[in-house]
C-alpha atoms as a PDB file:
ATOM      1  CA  UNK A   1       9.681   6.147   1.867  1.00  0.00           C
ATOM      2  CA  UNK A   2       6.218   5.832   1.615  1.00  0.00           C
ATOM      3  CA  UNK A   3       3.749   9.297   2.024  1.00  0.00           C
ATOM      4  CA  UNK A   4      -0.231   9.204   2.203  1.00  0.00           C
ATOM      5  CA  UNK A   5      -2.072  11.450  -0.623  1.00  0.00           C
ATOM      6  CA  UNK A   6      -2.524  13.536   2.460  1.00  0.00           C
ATOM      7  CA  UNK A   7      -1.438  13.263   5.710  1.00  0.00           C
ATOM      8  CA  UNK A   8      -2.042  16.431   7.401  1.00  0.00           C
ATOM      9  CA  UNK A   9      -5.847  17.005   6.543  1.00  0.00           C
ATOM     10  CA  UNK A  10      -7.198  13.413   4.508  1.00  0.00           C
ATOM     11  CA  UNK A  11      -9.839  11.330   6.632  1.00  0.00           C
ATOM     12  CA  UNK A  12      -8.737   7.966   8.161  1.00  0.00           C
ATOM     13  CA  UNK A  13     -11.466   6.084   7.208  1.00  0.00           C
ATOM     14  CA  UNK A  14     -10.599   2.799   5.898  1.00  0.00           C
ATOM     15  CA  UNK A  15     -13.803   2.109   4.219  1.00  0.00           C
ATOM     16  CA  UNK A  16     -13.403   5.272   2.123  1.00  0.00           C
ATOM     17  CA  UNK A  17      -9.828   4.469   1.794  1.00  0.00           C
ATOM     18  CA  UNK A  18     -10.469   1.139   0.075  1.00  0.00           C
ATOM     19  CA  UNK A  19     -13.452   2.747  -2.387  1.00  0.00           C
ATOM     20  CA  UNK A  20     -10.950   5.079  -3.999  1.00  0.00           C
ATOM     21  CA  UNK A  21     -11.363   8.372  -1.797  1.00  0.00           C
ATOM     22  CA  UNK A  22      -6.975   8.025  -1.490  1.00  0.00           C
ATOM     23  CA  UNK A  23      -7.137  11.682   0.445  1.00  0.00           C
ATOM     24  CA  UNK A  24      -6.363   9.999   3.095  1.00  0.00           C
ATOM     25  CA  UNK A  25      -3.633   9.441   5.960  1.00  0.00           C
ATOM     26  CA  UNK A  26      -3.147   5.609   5.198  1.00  0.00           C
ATOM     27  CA  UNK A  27      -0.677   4.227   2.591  1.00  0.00           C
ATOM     28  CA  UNK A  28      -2.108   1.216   1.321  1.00  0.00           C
ATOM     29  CA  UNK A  29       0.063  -2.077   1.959  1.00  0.00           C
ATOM     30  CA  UNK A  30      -0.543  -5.718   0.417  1.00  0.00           C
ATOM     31  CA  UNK A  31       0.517  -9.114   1.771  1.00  0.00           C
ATOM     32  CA  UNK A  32       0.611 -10.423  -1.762  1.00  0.00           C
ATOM     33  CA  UNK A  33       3.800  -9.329  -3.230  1.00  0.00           C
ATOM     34  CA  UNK A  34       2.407 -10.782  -6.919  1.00  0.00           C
ATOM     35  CA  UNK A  35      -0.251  -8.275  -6.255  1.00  0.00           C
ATOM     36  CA  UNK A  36       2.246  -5.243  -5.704  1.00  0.00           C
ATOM     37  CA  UNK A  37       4.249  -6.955  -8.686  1.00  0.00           C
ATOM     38  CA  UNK A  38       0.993  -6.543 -10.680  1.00  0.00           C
ATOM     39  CA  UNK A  39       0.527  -3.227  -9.511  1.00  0.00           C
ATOM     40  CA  UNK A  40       4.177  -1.452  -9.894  1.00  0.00           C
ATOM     41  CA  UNK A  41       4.111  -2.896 -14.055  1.00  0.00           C
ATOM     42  CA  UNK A  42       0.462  -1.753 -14.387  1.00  0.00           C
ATOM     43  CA  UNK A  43       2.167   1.205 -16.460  1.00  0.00           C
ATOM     44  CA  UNK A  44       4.689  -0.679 -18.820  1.00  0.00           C
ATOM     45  CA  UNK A  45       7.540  -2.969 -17.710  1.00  0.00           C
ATOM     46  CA  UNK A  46       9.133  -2.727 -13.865  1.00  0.00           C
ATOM     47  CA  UNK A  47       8.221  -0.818 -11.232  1.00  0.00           C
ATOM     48  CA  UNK A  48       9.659  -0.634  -7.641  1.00  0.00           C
ATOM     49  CA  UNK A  49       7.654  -2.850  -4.599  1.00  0.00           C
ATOM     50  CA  UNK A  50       8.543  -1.674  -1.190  1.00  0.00           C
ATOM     51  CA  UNK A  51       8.794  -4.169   1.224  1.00  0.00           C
ATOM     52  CA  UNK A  52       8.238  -4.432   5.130  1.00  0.00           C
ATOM     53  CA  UNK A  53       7.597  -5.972   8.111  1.00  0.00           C
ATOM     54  CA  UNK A  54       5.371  -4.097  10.305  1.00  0.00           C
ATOM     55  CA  UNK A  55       4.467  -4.807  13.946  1.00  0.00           C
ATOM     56  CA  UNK A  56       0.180  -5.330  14.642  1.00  0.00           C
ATOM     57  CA  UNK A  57      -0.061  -2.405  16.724  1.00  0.00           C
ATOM     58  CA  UNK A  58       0.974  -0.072  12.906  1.00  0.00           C
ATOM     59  CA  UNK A  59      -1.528  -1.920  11.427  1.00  0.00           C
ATOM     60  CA  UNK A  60      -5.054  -0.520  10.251  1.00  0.00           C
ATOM     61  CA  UNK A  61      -7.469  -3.428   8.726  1.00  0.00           C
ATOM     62  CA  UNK A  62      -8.712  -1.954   5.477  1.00  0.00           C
ATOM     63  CA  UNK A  63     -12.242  -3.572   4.706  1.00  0.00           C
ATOM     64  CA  UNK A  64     -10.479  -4.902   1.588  1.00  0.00           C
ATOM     65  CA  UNK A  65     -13.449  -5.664  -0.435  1.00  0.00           C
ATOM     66  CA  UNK A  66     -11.316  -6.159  -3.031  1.00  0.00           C
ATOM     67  CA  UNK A  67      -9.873  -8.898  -2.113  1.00  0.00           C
ATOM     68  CA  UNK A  68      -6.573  -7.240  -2.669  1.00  0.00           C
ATOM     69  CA  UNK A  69      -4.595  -8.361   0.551  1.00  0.00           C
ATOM     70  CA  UNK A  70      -4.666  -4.762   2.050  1.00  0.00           C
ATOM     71  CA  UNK A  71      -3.530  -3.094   5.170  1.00  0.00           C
ATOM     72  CA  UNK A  72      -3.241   0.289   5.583  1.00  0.00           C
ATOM     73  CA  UNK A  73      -0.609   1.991   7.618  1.00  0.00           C
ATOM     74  CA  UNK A  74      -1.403   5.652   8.793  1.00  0.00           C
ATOM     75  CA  UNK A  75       1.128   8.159   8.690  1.00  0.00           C
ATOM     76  CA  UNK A  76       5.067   7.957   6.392  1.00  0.00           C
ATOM     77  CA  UNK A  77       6.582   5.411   6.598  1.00  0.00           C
ATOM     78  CA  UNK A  78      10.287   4.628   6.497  1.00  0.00           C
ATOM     79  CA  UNK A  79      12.443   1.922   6.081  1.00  0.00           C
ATOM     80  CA  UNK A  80      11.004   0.122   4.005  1.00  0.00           C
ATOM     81  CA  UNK A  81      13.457  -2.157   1.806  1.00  0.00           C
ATOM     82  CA  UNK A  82      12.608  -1.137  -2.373  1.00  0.00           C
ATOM     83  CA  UNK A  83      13.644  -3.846  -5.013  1.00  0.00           C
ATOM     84  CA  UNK A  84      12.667  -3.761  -8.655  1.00  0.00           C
ATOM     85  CA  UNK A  85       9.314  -5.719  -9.843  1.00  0.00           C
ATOM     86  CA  UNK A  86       9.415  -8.295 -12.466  1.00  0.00           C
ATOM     87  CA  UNK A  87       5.219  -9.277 -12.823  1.00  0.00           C
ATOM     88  CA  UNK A  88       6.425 -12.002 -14.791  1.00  0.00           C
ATOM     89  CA  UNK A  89       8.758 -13.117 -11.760  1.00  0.00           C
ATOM     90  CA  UNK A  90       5.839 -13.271  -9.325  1.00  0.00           C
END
């Protein structure tokens, strides 16, 4: 399961949301699964990448001037399938 920073009172602003203000009701979401790979081992080895398909109408287009791959999905999210990262697998 996936939970925003905070969904009951953070802004949905996706431009904010991809500048670091992360008090917000979006979960951030990349199509690159090296990038999430990158990501989950950014602390030492492993990590856990969540994985799933959502439909368009879930999806919020983040700005992603990072050129990170992002979508941002507002609100929990459930369902989502977790397998362990490997960076080095990606």
């Amino acid at each position: 399961m996936a939970v925003p920073q905070n969904l009951l009172t953070g802004h949905s602003n996706p431009y904010w949301h991809n500048t670091n203000n992360l008090n917000s009701i979006f979960t951030s979401w990349t199509i690159y699964k090296s990038f999430a790979a990158r990501w989950a081992g950014k602390n030492g080895w492993g990590g856990i990448i969540l994985t799933k398909k959502f439909q368009k109408w879930q999806v919020q287009l983040s700005p992603d001037l990072f050129r990170q791959g992002e979508v941002l999905i507002p609100g929990v999210v459930s369902g989502a399938k977790p397998e362990n990262a490997r960076p080095s697998n990606y």
